[in-house]
Protein backbone atom coordinates (compact mmCIF):
# COMPACT_ATOMS: atom_id res chain seq x y z
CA UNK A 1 -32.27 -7.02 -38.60
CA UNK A 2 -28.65 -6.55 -36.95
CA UNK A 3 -29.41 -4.62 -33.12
CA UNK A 4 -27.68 -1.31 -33.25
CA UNK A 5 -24.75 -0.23 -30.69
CA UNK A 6 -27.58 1.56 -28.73
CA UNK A 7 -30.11 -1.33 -28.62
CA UNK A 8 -26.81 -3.40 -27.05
CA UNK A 9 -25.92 -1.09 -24.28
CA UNK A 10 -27.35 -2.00 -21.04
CA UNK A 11 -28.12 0.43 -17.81
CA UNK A 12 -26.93 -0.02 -14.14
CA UNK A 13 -28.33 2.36 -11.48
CA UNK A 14 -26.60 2.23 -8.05
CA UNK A 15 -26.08 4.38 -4.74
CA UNK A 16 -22.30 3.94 -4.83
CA UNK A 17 -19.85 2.66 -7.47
CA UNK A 18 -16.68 1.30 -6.21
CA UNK A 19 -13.83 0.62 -8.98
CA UNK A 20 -11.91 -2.40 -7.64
CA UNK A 21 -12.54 -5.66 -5.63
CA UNK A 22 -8.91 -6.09 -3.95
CA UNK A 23 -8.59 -4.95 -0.15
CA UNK A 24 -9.23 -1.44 -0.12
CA UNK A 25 -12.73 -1.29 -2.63
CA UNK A 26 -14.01 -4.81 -1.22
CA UNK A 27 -13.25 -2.55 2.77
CA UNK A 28 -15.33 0.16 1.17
CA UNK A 29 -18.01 -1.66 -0.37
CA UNK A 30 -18.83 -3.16 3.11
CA UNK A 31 -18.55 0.10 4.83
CA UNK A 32 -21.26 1.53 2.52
CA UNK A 33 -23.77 -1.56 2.57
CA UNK A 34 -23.60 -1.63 6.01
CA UNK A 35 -24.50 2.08 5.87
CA UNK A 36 -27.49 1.39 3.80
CA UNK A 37 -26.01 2.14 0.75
CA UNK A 38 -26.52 0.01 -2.91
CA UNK A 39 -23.29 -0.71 -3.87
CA UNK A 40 -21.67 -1.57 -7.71
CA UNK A 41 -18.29 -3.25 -7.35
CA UNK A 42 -16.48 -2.88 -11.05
CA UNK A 43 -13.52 -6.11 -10.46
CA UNK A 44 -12.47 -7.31 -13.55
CA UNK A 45 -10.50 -10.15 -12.41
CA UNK A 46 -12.69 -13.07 -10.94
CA UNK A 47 -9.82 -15.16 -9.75
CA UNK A 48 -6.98 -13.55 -7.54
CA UNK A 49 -3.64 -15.70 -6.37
CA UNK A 50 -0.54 -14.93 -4.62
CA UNK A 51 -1.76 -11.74 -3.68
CA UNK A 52 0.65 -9.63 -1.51
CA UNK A 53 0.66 -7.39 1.23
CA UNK A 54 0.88 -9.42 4.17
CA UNK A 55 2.73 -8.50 6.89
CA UNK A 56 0.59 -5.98 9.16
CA UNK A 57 1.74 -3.11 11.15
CA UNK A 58 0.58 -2.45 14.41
CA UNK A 59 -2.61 -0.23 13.31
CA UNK A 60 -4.09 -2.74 11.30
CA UNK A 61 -5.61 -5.66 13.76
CA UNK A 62 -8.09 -3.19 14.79
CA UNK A 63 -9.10 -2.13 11.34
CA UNK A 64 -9.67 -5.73 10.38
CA UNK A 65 -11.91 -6.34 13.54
CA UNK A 66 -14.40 -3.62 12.66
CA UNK A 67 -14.93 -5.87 9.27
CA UNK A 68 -15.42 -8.88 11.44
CA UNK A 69 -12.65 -10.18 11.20
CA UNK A 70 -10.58 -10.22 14.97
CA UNK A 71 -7.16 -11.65 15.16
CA UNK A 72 -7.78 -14.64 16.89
CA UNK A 73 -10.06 -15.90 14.28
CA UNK A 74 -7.75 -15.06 11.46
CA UNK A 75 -4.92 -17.38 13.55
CA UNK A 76 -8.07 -20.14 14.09
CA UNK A 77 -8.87 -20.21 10.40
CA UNK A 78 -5.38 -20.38 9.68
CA UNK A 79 -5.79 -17.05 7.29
CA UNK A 80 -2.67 -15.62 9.50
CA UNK A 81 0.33 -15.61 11.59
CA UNK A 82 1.07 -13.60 14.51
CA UNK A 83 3.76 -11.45 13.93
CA UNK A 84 5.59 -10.24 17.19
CA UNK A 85 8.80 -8.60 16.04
CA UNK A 86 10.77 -7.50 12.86
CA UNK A 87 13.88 -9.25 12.60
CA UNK A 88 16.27 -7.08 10.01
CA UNK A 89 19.17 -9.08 8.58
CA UNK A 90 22.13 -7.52 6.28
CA UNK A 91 24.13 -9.46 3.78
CA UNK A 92 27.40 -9.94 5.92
CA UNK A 93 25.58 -11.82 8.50
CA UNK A 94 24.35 -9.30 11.53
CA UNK A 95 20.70 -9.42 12.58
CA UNK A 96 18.96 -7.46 14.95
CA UNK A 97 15.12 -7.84 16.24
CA UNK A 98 12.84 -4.74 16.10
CA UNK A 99 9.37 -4.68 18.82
CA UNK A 100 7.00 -2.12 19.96
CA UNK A 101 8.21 -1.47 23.73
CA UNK A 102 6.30 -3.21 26.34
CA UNK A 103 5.19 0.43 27.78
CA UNK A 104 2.44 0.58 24.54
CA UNK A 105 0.38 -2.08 26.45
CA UNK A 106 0.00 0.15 29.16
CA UNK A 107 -2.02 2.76 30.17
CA UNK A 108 -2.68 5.42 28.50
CA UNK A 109 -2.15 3.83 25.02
CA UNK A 110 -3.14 0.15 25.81
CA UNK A 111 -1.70 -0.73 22.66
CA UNK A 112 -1.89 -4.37 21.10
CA UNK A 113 1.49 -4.47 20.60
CA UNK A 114 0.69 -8.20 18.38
CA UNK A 115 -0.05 -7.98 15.28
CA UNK A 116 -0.37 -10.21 12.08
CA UNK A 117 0.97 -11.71 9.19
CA UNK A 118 -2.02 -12.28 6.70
CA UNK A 119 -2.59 -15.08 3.76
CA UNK A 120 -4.20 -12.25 1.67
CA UNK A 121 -5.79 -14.61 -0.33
CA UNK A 122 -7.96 -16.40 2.33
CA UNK A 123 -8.60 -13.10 4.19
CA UNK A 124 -9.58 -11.31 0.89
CA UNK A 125 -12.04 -14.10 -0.14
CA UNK A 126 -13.76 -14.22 3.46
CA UNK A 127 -14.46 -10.00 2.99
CA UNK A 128 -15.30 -10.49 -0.80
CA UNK A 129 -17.70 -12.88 0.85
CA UNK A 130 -18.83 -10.46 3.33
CA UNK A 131 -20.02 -8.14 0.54
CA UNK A 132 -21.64 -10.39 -1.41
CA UNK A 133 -24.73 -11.04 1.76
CA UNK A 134 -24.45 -7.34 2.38
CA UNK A 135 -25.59 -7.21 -1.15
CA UNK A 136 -22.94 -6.13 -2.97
CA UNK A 137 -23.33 -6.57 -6.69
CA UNK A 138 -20.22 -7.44 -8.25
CA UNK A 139 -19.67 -6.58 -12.36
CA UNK A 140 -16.58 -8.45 -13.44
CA UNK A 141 -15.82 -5.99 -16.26
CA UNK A 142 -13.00 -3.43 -17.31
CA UNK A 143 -13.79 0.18 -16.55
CA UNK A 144 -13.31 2.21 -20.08
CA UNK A 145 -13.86 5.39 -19.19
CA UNK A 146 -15.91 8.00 -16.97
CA UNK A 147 -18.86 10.17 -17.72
CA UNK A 148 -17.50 13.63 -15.98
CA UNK A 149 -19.91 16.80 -15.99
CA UNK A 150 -17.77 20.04 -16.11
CA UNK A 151 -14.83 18.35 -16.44
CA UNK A 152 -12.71 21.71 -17.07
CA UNK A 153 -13.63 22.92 -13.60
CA UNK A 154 -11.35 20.96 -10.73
CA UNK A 155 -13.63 22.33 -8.37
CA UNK A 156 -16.45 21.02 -9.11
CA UNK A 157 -16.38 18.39 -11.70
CA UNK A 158 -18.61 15.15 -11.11
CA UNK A 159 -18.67 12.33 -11.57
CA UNK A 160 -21.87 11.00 -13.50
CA UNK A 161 -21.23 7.43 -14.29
CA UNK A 162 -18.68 4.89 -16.42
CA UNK A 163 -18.86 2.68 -19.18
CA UNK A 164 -17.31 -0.90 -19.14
CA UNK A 165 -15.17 -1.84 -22.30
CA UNK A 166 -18.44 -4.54 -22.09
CA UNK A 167 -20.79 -1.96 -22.69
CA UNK A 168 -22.32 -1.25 -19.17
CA UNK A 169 -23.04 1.66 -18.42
CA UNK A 170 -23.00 2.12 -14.52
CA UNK A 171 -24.80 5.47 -13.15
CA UNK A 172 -24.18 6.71 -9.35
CA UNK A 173 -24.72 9.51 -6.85
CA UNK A 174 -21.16 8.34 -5.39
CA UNK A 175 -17.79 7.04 -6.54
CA UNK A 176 -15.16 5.70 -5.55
CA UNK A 177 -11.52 4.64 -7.23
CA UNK A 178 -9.87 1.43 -5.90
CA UNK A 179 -8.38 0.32 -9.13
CA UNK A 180 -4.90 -0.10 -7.77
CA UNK A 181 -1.77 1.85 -8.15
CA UNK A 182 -1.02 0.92 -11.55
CA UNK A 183 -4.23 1.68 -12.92
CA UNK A 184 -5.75 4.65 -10.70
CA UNK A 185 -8.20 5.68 -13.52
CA UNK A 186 -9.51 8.53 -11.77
CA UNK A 187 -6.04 10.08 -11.20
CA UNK A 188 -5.25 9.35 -14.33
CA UNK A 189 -8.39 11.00 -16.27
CA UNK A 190 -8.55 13.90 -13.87
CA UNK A 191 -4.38 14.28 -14.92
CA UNK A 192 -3.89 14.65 -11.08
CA UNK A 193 -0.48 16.06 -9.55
CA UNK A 194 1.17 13.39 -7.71
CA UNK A 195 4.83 13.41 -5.78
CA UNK A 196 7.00 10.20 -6.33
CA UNK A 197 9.75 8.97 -4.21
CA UNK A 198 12.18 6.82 -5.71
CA UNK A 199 12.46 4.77 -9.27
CA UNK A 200 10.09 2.59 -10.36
CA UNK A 201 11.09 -0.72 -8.54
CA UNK A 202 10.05 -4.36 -9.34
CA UNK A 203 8.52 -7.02 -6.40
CA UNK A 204 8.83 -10.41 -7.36
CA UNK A 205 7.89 -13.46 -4.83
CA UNK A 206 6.24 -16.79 -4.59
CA UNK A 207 4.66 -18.66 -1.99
CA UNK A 208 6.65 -21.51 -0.77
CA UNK A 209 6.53 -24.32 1.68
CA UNK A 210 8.49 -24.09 5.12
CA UNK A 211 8.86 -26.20 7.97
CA UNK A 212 10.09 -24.09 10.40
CA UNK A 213 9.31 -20.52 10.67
CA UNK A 214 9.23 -17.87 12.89
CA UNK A 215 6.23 -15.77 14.50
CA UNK A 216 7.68 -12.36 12.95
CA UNK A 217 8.98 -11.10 9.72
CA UNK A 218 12.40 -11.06 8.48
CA UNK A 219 14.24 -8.84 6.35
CA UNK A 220 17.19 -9.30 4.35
CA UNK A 221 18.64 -6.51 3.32
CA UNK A 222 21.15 -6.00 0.24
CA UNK A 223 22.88 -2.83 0.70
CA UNK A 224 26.37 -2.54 -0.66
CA UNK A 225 27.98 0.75 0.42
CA UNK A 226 27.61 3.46 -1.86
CA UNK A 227 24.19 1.56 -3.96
CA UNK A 228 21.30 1.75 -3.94
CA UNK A 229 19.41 -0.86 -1.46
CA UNK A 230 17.55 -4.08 -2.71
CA UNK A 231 15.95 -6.81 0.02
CA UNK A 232 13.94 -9.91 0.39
CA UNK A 233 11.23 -10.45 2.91
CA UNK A 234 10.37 -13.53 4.61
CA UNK A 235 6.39 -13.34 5.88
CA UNK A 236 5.23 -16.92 7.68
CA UNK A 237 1.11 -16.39 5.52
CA UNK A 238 0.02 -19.21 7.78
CA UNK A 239 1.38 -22.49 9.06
CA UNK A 240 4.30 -23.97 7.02
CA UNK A 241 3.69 -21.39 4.30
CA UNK A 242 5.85 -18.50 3.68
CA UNK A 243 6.14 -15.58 1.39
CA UNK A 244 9.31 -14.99 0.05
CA UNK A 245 9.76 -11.87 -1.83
CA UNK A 246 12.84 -9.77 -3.63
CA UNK A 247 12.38 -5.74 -4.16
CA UNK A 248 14.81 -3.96 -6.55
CA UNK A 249 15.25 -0.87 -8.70
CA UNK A 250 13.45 -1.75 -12.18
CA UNK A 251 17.44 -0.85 -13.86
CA UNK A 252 18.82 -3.42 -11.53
CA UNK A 253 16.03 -6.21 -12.56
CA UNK A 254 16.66 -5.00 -16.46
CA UNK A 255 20.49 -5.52 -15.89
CA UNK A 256 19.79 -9.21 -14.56
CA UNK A 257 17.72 -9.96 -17.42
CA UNK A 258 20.04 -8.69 -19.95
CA UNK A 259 22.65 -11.33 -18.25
CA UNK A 260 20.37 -13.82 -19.46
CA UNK A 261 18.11 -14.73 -15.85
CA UNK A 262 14.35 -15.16 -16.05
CA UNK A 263 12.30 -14.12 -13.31
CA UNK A 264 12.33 -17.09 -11.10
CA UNK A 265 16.26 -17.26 -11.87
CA UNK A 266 16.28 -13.56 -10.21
CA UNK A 267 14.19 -14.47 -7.54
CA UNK A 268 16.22 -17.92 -6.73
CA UNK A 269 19.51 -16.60 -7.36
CA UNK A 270 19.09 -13.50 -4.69
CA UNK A 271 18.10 -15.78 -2.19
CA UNK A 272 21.18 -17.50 -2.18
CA UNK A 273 23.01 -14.56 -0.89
CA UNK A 274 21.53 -16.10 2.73
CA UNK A 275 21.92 -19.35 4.07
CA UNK A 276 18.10 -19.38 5.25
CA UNK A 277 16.92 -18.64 2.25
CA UNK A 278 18.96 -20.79 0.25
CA UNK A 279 18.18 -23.57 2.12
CA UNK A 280 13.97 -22.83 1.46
CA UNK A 281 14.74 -22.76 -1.83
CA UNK A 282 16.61 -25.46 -2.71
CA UNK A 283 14.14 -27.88 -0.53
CA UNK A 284 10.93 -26.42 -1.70
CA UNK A 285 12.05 -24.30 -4.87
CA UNK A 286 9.82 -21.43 -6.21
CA UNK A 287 5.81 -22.23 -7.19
CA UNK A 288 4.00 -19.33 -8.82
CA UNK A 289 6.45 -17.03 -9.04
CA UNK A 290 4.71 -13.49 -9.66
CA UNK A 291 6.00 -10.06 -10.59
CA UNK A 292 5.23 -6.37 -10.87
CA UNK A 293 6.47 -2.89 -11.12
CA UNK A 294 5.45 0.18 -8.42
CA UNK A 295 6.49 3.56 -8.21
CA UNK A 296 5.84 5.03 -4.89
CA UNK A 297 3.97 8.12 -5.19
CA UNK A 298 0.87 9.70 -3.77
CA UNK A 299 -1.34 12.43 -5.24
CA UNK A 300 -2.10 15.54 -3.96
CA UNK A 301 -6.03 15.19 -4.45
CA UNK A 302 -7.88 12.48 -3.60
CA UNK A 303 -11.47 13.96 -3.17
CA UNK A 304 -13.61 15.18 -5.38
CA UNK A 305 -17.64 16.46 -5.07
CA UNK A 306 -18.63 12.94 -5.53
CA UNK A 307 -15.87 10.90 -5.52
CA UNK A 308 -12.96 9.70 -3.94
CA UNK A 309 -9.42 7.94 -4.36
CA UNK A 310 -8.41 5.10 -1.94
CA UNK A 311 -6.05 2.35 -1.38
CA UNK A 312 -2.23 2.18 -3.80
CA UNK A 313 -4.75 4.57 -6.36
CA UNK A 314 -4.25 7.28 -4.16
CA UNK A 315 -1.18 5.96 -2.76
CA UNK A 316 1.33 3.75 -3.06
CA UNK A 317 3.29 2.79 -0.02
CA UNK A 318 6.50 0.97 -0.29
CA UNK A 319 6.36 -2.77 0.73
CA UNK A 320 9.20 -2.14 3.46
CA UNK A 321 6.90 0.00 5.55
CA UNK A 322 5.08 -2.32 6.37
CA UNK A 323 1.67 0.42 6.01
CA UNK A 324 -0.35 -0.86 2.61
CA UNK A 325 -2.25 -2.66 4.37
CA UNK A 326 -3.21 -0.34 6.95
CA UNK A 327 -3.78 2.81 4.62
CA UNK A 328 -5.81 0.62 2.40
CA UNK A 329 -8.14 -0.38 5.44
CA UNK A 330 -7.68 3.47 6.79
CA UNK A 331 -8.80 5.13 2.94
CA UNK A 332 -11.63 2.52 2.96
CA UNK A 333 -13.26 3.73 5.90
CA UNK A 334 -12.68 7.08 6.07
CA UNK A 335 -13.92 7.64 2.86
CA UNK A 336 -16.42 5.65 3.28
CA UNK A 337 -17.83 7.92 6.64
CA UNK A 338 -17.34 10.91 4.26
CA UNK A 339 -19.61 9.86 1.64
CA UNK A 340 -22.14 8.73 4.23
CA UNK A 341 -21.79 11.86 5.87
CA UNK A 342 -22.81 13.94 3.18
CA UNK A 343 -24.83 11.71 1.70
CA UNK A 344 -28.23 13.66 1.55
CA UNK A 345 -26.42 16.83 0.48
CA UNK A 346 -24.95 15.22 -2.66
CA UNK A 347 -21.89 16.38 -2.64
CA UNK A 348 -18.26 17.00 -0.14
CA UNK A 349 -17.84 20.17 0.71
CA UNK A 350 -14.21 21.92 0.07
CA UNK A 351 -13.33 22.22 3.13
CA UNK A 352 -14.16 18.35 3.78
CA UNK A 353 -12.49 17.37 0.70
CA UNK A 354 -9.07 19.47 1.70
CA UNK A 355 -9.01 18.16 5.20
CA UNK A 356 -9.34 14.46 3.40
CA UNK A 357 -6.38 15.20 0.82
CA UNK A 358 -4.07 16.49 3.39
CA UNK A 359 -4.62 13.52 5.89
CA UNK A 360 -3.88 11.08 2.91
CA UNK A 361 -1.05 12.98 1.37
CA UNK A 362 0.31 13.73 5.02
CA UNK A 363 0.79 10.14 5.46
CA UNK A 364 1.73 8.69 1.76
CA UNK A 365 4.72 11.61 1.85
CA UNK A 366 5.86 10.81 5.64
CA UNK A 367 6.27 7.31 5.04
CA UNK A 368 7.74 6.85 1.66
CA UNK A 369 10.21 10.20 1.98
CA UNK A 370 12.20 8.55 5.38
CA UNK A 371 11.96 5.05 3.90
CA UNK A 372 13.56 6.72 0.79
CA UNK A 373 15.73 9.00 2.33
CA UNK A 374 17.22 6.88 5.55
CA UNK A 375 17.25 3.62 3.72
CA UNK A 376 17.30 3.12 -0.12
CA UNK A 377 19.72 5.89 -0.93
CA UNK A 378 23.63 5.39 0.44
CA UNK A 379 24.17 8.87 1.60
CA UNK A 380 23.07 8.59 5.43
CA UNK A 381 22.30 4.21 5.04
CA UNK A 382 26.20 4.70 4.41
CA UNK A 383 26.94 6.78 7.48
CA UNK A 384 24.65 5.24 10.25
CA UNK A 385 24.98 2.47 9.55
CA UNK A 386 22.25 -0.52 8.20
CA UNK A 387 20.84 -0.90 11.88
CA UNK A 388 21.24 2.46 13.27
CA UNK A 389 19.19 3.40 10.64
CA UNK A 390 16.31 1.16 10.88
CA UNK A 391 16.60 2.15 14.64
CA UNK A 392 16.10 5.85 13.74
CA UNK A 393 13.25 4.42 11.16
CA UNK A 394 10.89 2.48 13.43
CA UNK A 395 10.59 5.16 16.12
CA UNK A 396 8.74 7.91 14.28
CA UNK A 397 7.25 5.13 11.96
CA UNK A 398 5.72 3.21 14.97
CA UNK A 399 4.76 6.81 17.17
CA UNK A 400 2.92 8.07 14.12
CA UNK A 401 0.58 4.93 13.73
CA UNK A 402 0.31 5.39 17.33
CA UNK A 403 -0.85 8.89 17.39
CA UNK A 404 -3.38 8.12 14.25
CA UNK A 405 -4.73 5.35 15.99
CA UNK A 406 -5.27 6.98 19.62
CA UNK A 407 -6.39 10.58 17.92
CA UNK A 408 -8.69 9.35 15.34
CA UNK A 409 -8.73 12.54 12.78
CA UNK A 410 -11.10 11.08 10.25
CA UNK A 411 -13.30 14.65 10.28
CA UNK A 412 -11.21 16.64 12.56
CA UNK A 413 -9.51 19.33 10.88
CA UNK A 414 -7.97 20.24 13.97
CA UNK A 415 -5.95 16.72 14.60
CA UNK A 416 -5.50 16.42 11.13
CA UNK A 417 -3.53 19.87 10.84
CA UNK A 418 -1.59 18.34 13.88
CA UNK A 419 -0.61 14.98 12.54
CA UNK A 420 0.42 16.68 9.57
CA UNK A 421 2.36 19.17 10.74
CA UNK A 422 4.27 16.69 13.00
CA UNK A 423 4.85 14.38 9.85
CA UNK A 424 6.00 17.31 7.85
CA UNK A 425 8.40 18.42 11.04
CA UNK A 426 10.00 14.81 10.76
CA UNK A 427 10.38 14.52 6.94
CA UNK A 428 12.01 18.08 7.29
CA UNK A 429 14.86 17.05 9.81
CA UNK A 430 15.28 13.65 8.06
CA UNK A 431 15.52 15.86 4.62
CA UNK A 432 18.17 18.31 6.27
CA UNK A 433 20.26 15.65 7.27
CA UNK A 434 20.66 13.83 3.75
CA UNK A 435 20.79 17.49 2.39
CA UNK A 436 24.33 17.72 4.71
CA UNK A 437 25.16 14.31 4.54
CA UNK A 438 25.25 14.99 0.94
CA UNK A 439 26.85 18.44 0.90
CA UNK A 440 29.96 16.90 3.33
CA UNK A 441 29.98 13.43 3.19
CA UNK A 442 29.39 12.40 -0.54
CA UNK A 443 32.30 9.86 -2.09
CA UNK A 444 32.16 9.29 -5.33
CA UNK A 445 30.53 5.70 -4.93
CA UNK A 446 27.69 7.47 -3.93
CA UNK A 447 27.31 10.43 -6.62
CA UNK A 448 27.74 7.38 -8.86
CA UNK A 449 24.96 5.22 -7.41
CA UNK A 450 22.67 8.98 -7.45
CA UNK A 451 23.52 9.10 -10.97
CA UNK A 452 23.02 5.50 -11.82
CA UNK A 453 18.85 6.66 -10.68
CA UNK A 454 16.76 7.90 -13.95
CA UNK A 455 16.14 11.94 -13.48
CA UNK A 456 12.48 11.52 -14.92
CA UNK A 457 11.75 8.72 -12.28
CA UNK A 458 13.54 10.31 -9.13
CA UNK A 459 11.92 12.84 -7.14
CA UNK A 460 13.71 14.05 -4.24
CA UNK A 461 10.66 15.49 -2.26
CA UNK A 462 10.52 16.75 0.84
């Protein structure tokens, strides 16, 4: 006799379900194990390559030591880099070097003012290995949907459990969505409001062999007056191994593809806008060349009763910032503490859960809106100047990781309201000043490079 649909469908009972094994739901896995917690990882994939992601701000060494994982054995293992400075180069030959002053090592901040570059693919297999003796069970299956109760109610809808496309069915008191920024299942099934910044842009990159390299990361920037900005990194992964990347506006990678270039053509042919580059490439040429598509964007509710969003799910930080990394590693253990917090009352409060979605939105906005604002778009790039503006960039970028780090908000509504209202107070002067740079500076180059941007993928935010 054939077995019916019901007779095939198999049961999982855990603590805590975490959707996604990269960075941020492996972090969060080993948070809650740690806390005493069984823990469900749902990773489809069970091989992962090329992964990017690895040049560290200053926030993140710390973050990585309280997984076990300190600096100076990342550098031992050869896993990373040290990254000491940002070097920013534009496509007419200037270069200038960008460093945390030496006054953050003093007292009162006593900042580590090194940080790292990572090979995200060593460092992510050494935590996915940490999980695994914390106990971790890991179901390498695709998440089809979620069992909600009172699903019509934002307030207070729950999450019960999910079925695989497999047919598991995985059943938890706690949940928690790491599926990435292109998936984010939970924002997607809850239809949560989210504010974007910028069009949909492509990354494509490829690890490649270099002899010499520097202990920092480079930059090349592609900004033609008037356009809308495109660059390359250059991030040494770990001894005579680079990542070499290329970000651009999805309509500029659609017009190179309609002149007839493949990917790797793309990737080779922008690279030989710089002597540096050119010469990598043409020594070592282009392994593994990857590609995807991110809009940067961050939604306005991350926390639920019994769940929560972390990592690019909740939100997506533009490569250039330098800060995936960090929020990742930040979402991971915050929510993390939440859910252990509450853990014998069963659910977050509201108040918890609002304090929680303004600290992540806070953040997603203040970094993506000045990136947007002071670099990708001409209007004040044009008028500052390439440098002046990554000048004007790196100060409030660098003092907010600062103040997160020293102040520590995770539960604190109090410092919370405070970092956000600071982050809000900068976004607001760097908005003003496009809104006039706009109002009495705009050429026509630049209302046709604003026009040139899709109106259903640009959102001019504050």
């Amino acid at each position: 006799m054939a077995e019916s649909p019901q007779e095939k469908f198999v049961v999982l009972e855990s603590d805590a379900v975490v959707v996604g094994g990269g960075l941020s739901g492996t972090t969060a896995a080993i948070h809650l194990a740690r806390s005493g917690f069984r823990v469900i990882c749902i990773e489809p994939r069970t091989e992962f390559a090329n992964t990017v992601g690895e040049s560290l701000d200053w926030s993140a060494p710390d973050l990585l030591a309280n997984l076990g994982l300190p600096m100076e054995d990342l550098i031992s293992a050869e896993a990373a880099t040290w990254k000491r400075h940002i070097t920013v180069v534009d496509d007419g030959g200037g270069r200038r070097e960008y460093l945390p002053g030496a006054w953050l090592a003093e007292s009162p901040w006593n900042v580590e003012i090194r940080t790292l570059h990572l090979d995200r693919d060593r460092t992510d297999a050494r935590l996915r290995e940490t999980a695994r003796q914390l106990g971790v069970t890991t179901l390498h299956e695709r998440v089809a949907d979620f069992a909600i109760l009172d699903e019509s109610n934002p307030r207070s809808r729950r999450v019960l459990g999910l079925r695989t496309a497999q047919g598991t069915f995985v059943r938890g008191s706690w949940f928690i969505d790491a599926s990435g920024g292109d998936a984010s299942l939970l924002g997607r099934r809850f239809g949560l409001k989210s504010v974007a910044y910028g069009p949909r842009k492509v990354a494509i990159w490829s690890h490649v062999f270099t002899k010499q390299w520097v202990e920092g990361t480079t930059l090349y920037m592609i900004s033609p007056p008037g356009e809308y900005m495109e660059w390359i990194w250059e991030i040494p992964i770990r001894p005579e191994v680079s990542s070499i990347g290329y970000i651009a506006s999805g309509w500029s990678v659609k017009r190179q593809r309609a002149g007839g270039h493949g990917t790797p053509q793309i990737l080779e042919r922008q690279c030989h806008r710089f002597p540096r580059l050119r010469e990598i490439v043409d020594e070592s040429g282009l392994p593994e060349v990857g590609t995807t598509t991110f809009l940067c964007r961050t939604y306005e509710q991350v926390c639920g009763t019994n769940w929560v969003i972390i990592g690019e799910a909740a939100s997506q930080s533009d490569p250039i910032t330098g800060n995936g990394v960090t929020a990742a590693l930040r979402h991971a253990d915050e929510a993390s503490a939440l859910i252990s917090k509450y853990r014998h009352r069963g659910t977050i409060p509201a108040f918890a859960r609002a304090v929680y979605n303004l600290r992540v939105s806070a953040v997603g906005r203040f970094f993506n809106s000045l990136i947007e604002k002071l670099f990708y778009q001409p209007t004040l790039r044009d008028r500052l100047g390439l440098f002046g503006t990554a000048r004007i960039y790196t100060v409030p970028a660098w003092l907010m990781n600062l103040i997160y780090t020293r102040t520590r908000p995770r539960g604190s509504f109090g410092r919370t309201l405070a970092l956000a209202w600071l982050m809000t107070a900068v976004r607001a002067v760097t908005w003003a000043a496009f809104r006039t740079a706009t109002v009495f500076f705009g050429d026509p180059a630049i209302q046709s490079a604003r026009r040139s941007i899709s109106r259903s993928e640009r959102i001019y935010a504050l």
